[in-house]
N, C-alpha and C. Protein backbone atom coordinates (compact mmCIF):
# COMPACT_ATOMS: atom_id res chain seq x y z
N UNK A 1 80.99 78.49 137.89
CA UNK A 1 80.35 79.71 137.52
C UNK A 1 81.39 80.77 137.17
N UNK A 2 81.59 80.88 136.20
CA UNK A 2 82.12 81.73 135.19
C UNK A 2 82.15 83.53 135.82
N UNK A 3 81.15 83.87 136.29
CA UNK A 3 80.73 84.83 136.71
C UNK A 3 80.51 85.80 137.28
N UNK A 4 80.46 84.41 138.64
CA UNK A 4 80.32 84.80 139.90
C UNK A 4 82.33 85.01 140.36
N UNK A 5 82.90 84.51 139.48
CA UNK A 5 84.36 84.54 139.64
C UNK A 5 85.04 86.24 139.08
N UNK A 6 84.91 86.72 138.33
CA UNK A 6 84.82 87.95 137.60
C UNK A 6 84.21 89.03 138.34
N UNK A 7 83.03 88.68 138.91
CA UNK A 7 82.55 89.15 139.92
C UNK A 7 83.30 89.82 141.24
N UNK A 8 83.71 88.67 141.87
CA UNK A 8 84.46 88.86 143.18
C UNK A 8 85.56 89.75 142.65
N UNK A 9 86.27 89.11 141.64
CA UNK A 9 87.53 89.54 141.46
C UNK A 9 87.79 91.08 140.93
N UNK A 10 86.25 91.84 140.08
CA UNK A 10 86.14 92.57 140.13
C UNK A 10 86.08 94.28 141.81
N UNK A 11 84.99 93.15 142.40
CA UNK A 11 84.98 93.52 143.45
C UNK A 11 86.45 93.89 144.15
N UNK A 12 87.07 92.85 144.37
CA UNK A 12 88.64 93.51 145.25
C UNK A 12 89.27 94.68 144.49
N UNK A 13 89.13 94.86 143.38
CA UNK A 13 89.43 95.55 142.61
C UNK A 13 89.25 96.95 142.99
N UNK A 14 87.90 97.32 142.81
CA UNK A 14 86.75 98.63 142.83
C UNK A 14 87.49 98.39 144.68
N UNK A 15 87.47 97.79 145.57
CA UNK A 15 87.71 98.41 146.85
C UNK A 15 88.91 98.67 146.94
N UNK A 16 90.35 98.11 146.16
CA UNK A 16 91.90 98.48 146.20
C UNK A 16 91.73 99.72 145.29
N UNK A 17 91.12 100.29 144.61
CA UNK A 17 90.73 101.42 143.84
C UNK A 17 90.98 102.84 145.06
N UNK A 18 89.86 102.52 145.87
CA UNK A 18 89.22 103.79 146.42
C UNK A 18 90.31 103.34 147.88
N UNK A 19 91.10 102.95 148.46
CA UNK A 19 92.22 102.80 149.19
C UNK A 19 92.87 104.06 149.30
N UNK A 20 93.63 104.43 150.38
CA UNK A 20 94.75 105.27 150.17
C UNK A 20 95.73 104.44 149.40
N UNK A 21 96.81 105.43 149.23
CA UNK A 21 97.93 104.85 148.34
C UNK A 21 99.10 104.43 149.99
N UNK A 22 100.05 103.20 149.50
CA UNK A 22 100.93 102.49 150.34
C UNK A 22 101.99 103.41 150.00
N UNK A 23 102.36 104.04 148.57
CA UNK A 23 103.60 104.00 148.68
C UNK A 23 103.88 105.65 149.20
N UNK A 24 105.09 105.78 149.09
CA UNK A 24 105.50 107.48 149.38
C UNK A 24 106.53 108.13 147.99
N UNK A 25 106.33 109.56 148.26
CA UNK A 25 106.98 109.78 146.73
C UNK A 25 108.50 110.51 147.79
N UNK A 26 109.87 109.07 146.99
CA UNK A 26 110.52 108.95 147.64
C UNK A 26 111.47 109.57 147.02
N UNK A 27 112.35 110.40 146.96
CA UNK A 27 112.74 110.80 148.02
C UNK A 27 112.25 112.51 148.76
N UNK A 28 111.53 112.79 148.32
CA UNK A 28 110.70 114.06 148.74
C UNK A 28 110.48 113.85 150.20
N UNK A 29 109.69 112.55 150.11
CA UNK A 29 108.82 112.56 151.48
C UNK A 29 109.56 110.82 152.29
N UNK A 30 109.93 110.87 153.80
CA UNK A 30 110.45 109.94 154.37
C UNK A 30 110.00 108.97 155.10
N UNK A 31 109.77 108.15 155.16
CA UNK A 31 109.31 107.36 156.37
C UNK A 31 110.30 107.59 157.59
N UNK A 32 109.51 107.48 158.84
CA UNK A 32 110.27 107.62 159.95
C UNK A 32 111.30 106.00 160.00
N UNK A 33 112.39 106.17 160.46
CA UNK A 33 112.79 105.08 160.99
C UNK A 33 112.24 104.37 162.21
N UNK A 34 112.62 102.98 162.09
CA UNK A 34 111.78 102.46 163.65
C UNK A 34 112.76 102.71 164.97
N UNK A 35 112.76 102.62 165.96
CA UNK A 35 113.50 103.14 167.03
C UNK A 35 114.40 102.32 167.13
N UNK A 36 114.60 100.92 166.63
CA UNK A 36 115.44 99.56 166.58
C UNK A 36 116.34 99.67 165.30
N UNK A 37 116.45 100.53 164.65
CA UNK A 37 116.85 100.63 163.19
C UNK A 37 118.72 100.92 163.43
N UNK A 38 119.21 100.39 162.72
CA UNK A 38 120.78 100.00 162.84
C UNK A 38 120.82 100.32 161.31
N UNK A 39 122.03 101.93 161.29
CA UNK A 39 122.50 101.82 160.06
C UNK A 39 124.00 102.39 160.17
N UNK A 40 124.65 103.06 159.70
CA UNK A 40 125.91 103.17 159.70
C UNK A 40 126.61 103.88 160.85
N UNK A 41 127.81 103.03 161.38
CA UNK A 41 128.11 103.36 162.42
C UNK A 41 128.89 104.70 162.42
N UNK A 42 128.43 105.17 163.44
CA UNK A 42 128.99 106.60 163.81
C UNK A 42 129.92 106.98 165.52
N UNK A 43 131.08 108.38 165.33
CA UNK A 43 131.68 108.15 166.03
C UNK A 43 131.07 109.30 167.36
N UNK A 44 131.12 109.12 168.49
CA UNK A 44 130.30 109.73 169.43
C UNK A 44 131.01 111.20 170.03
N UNK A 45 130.74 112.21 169.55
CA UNK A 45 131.57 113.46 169.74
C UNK A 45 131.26 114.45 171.09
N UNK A 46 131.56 114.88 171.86
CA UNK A 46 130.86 115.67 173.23
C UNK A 46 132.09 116.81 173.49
N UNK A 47 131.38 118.07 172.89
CA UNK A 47 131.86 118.97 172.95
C UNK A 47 133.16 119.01 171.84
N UNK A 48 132.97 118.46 170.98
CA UNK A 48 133.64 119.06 170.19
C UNK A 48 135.13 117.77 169.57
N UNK A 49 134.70 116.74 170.47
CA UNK A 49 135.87 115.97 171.40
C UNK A 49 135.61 114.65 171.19
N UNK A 50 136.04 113.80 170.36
CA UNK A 50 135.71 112.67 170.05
C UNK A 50 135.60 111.81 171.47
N UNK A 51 134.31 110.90 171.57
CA UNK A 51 134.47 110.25 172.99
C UNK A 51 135.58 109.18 173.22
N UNK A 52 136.04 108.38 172.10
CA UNK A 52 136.57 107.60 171.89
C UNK A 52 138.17 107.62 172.54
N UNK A 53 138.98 106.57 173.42
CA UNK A 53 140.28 107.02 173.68
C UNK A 53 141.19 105.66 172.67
N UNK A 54 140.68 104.91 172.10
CA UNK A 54 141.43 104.46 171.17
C UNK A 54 141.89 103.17 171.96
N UNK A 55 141.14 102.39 172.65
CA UNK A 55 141.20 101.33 173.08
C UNK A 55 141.37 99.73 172.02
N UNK A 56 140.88 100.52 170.79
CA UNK A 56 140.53 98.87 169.80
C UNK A 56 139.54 97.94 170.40
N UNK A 57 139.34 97.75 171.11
CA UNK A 57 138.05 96.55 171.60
C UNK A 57 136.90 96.88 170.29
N UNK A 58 136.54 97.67 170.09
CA UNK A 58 135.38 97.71 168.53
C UNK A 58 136.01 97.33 167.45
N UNK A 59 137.13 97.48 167.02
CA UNK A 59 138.03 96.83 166.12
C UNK A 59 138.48 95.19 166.08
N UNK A 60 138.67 94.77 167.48
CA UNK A 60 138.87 93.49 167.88
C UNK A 60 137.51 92.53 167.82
N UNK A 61 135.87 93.69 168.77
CA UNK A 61 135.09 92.32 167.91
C UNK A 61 134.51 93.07 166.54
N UNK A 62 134.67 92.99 165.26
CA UNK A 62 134.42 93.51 164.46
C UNK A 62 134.09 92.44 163.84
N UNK A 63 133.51 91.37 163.29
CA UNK A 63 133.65 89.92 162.71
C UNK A 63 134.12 90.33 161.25
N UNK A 64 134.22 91.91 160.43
CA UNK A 64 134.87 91.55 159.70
C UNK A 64 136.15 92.47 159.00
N UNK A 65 136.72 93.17 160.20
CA UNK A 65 137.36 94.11 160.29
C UNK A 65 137.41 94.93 159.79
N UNK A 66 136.31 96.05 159.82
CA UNK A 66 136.36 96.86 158.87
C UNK A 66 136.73 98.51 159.86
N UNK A 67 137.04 98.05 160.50
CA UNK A 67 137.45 99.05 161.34
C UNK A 67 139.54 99.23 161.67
N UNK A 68 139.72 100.00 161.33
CA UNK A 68 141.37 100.69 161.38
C UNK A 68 141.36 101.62 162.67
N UNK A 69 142.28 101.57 163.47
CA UNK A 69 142.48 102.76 164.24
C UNK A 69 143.79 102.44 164.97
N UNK A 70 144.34 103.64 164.97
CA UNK A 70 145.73 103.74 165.59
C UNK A 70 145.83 105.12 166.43
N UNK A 71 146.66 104.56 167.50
CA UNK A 71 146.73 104.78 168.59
C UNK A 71 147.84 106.15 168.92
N UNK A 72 147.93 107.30 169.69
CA UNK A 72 149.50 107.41 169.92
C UNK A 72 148.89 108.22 171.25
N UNK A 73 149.94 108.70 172.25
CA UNK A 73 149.92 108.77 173.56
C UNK A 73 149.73 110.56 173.76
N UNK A 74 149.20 111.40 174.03
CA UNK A 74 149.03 112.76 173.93
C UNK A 74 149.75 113.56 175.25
N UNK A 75 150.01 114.63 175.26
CA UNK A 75 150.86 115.40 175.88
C UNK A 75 150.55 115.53 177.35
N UNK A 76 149.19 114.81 177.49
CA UNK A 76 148.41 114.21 179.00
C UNK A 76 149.39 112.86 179.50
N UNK A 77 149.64 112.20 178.48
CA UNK A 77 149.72 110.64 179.00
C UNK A 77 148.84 110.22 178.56
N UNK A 78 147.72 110.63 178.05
CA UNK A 78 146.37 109.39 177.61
C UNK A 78 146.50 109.44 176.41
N UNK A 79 146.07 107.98 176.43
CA UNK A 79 145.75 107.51 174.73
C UNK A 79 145.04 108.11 174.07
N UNK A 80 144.70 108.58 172.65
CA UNK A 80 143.68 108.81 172.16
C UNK A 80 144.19 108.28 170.82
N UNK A 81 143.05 108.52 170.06
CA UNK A 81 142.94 107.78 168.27
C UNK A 81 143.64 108.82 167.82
N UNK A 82 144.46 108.26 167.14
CA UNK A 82 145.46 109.65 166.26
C UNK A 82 144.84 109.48 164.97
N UNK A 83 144.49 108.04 164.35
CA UNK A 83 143.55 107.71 162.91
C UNK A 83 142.49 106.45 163.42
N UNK A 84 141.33 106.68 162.97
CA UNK A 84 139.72 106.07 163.08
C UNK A 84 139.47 106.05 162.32
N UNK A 85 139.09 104.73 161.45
CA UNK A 85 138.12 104.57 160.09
C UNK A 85 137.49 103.70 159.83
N UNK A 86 136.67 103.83 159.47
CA UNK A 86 135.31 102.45 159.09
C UNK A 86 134.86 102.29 157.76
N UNK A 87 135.38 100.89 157.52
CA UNK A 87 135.14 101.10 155.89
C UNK A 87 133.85 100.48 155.64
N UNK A 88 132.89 101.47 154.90
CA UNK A 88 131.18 101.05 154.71
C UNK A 88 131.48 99.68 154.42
N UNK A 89 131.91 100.02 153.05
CA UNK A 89 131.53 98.89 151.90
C UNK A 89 131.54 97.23 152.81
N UNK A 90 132.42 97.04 153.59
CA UNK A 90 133.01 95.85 153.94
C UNK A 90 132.09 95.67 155.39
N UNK A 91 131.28 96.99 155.71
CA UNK A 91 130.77 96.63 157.28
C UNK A 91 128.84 96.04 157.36
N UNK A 92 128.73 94.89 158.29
CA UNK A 92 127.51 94.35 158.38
C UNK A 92 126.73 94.94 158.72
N UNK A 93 126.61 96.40 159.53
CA UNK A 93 125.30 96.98 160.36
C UNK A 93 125.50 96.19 161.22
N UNK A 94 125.96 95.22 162.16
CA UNK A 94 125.89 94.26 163.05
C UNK A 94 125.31 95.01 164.60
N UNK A 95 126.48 95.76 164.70
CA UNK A 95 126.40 96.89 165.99
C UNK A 95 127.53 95.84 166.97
N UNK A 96 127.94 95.13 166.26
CA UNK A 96 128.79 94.70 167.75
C UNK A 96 129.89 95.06 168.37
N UNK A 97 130.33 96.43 167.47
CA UNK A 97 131.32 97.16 167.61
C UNK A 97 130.89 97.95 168.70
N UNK A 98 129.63 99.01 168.92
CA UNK A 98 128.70 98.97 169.68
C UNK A 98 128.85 98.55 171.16
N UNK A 99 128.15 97.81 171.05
CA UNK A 99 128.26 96.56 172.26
C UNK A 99 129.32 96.37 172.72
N UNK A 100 130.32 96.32 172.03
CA UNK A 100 131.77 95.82 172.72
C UNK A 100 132.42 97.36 173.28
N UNK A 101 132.00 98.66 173.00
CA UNK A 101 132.48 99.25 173.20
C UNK A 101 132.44 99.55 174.66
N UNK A 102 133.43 99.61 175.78
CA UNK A 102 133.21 100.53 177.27
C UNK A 102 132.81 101.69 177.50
N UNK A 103 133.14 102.14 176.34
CA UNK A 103 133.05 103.72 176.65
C UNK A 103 131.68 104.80 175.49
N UNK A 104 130.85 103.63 175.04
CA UNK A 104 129.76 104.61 174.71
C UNK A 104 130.05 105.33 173.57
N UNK A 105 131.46 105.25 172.58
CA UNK A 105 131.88 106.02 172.02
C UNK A 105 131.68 105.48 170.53
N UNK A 106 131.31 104.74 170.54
CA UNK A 106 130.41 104.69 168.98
C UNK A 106 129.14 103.79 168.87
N UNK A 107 128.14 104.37 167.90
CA UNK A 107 126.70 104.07 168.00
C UNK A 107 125.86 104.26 166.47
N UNK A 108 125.18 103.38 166.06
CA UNK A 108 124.62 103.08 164.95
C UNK A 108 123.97 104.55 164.90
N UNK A 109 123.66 105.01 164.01
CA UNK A 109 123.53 106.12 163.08
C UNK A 109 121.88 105.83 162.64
N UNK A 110 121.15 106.52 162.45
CA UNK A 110 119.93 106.23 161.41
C UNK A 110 120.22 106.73 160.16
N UNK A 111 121.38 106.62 159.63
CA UNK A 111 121.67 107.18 158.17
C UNK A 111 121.56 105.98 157.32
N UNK A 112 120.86 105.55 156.34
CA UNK A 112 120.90 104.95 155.53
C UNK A 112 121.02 105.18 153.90
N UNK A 113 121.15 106.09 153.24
CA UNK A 113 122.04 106.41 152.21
C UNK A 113 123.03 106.79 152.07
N UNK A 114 123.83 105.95 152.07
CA UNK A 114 125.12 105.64 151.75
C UNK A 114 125.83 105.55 150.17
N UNK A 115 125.06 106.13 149.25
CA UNK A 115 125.49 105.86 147.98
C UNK A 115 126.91 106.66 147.68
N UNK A 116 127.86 106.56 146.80
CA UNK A 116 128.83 107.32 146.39
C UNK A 116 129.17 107.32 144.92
N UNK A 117 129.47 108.34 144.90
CA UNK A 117 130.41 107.36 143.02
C UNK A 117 131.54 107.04 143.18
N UNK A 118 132.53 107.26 143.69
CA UNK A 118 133.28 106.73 144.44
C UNK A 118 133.82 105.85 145.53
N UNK A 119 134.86 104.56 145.22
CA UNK A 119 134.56 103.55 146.51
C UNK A 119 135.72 104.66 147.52
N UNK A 120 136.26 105.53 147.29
CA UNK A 120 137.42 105.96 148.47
C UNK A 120 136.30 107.00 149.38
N UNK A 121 135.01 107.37 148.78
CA UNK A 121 134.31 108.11 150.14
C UNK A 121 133.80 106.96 151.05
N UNK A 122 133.98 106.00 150.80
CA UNK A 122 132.94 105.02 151.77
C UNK A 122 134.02 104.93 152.70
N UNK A 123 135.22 105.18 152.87
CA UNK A 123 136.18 104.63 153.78
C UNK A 123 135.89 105.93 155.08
N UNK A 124 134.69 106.00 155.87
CA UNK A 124 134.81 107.02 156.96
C UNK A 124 136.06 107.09 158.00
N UNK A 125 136.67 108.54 157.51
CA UNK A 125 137.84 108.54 158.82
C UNK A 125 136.78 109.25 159.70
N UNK A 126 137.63 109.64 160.96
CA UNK A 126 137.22 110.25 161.97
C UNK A 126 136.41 111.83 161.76
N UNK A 127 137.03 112.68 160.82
CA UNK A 127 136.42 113.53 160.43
C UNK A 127 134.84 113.61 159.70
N UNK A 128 135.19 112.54 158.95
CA UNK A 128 133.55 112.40 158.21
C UNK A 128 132.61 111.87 158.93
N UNK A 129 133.56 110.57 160.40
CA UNK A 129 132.19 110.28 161.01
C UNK A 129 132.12 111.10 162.00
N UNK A 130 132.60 112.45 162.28
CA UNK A 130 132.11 113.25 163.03
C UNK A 130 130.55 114.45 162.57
N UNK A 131 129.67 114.27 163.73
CA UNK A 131 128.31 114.46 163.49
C UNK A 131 127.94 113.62 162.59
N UNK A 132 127.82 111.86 162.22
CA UNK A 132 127.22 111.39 161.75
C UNK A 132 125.89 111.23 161.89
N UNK A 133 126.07 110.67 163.21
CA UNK A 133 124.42 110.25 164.62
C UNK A 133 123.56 111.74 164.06
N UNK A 134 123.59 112.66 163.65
CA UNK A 134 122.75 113.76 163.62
C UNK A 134 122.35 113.72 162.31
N UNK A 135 120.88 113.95 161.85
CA UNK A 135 120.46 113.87 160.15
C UNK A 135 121.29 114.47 159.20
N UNK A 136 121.47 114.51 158.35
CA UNK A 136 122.18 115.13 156.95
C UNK A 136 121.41 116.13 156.32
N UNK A 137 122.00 116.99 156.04
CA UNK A 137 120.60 118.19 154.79
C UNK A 137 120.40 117.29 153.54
N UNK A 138 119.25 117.21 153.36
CA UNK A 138 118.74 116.72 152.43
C UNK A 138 119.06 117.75 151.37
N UNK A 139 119.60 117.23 150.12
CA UNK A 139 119.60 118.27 148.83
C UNK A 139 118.58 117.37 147.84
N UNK A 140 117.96 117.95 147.16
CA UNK A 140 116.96 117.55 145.75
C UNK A 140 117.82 117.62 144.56
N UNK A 141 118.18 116.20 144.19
CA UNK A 141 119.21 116.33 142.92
C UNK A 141 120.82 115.94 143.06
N UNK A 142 121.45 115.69 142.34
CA UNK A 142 122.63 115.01 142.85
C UNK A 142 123.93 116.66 141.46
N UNK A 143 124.84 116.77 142.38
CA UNK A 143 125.73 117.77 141.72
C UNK A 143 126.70 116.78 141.39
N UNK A 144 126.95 117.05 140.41
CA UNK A 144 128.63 117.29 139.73
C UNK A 144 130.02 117.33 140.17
N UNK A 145 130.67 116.62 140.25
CA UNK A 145 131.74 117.18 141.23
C UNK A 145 132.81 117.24 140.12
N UNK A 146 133.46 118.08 140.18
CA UNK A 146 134.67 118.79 139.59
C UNK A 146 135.86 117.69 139.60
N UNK A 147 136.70 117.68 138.51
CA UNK A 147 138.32 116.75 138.23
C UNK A 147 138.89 117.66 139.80
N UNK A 148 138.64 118.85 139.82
CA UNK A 148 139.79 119.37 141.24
C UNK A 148 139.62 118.67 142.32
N UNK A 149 138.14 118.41 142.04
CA UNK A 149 137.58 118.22 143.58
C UNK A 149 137.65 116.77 144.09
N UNK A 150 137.77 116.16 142.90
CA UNK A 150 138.56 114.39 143.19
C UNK A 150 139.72 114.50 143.09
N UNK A 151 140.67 114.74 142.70
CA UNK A 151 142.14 115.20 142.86
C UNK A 151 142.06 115.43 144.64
N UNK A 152 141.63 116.53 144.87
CA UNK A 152 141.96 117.04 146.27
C UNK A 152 141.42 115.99 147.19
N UNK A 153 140.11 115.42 147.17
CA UNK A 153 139.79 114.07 147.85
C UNK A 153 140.80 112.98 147.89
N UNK A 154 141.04 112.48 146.40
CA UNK A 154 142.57 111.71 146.41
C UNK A 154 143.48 111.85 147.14
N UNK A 155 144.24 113.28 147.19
CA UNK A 155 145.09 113.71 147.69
C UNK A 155 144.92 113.05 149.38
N UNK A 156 143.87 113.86 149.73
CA UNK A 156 143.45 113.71 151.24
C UNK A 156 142.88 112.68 151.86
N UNK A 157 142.72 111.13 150.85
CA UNK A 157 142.82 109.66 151.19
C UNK A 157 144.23 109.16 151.48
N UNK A 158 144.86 109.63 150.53
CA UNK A 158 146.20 109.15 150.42
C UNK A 158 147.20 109.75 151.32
N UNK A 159 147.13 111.08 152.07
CA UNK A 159 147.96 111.20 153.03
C UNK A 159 147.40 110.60 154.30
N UNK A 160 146.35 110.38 154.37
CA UNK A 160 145.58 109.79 155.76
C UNK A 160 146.53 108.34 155.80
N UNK A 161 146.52 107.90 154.63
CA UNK A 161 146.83 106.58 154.70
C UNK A 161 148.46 106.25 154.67
């Protein structure tokens, strides 16, 4: 029956019609993240004060090393990170950096746009992943960035390194 097929199929139709809509108009409006959500790792700051004393154990289990940090001894005697960096491009979301850590001092982020035009912003030192864990201002629209203003970024990859 010819008909009765056109029929039905009409039918799902007329009821996916009068539905709310699934999607969201993105990027205006956000979906919440789920409470399990793992996105770019961030470094854990308290008071101003990176938590981190520069142990390497998050660097060591890293499965694919995308983590740098070097060490030097401070005017206390204690260690701390003199350079911290996490390079996006190369890192899984895994969290086992995370996990391996003793000291609580770094923790997946709910940030998930990560876009750049540039591959040298993806390399987070310590400065950029400071206040990561906290949302970002949303801007509407993407700016321009100036020949100075990659010059001076350049500049300030290249002495880090």
């Amino acid at each position: 029956m010819l008909g009765l097929g056109i029929a039905k199929g009409m039918l799902v139709t007329i009821k996916h019609f009068f539905m709310p809509p699934v999607t969201i108009q993105y990027p205006e409006q956000r979906r919440a993240s789920p409470p399990a959500f793992r996105g770019a790792p961030a470094l854990v700051f308290e008071a101003g004060k990176a938590r981190c004393v520069g142990c390497g154990i998050c660097a060591r289990a890293c499965p694919h090393g995308v983590i740098d940090i070097k060490t030097s001894l401070g005017p206390d005697g204690k260690r701390y990170p003199e350079y911290y960096e996490i390079e996006i491009t190369r890192c899984l979301f895994c969290g086992l950096c995370v996990e391996a850590c003793p000291f609580k001092a770094i923790e997946m982020s709910k940030e998930y746009e990560l876009a750049a035009y540039a591959r040298y912003r993806l390399a987070y030192n310590s400065n950029r992943l400071h206040g990561r864990t906290k949302p970002l201002a949303r801007v509407a629209g993407a700016r321009p960035i100036t020949e100075k203003q990659e010059l001076a970024a350049i500049k300030e990859v290249a002495q880090v390194r």
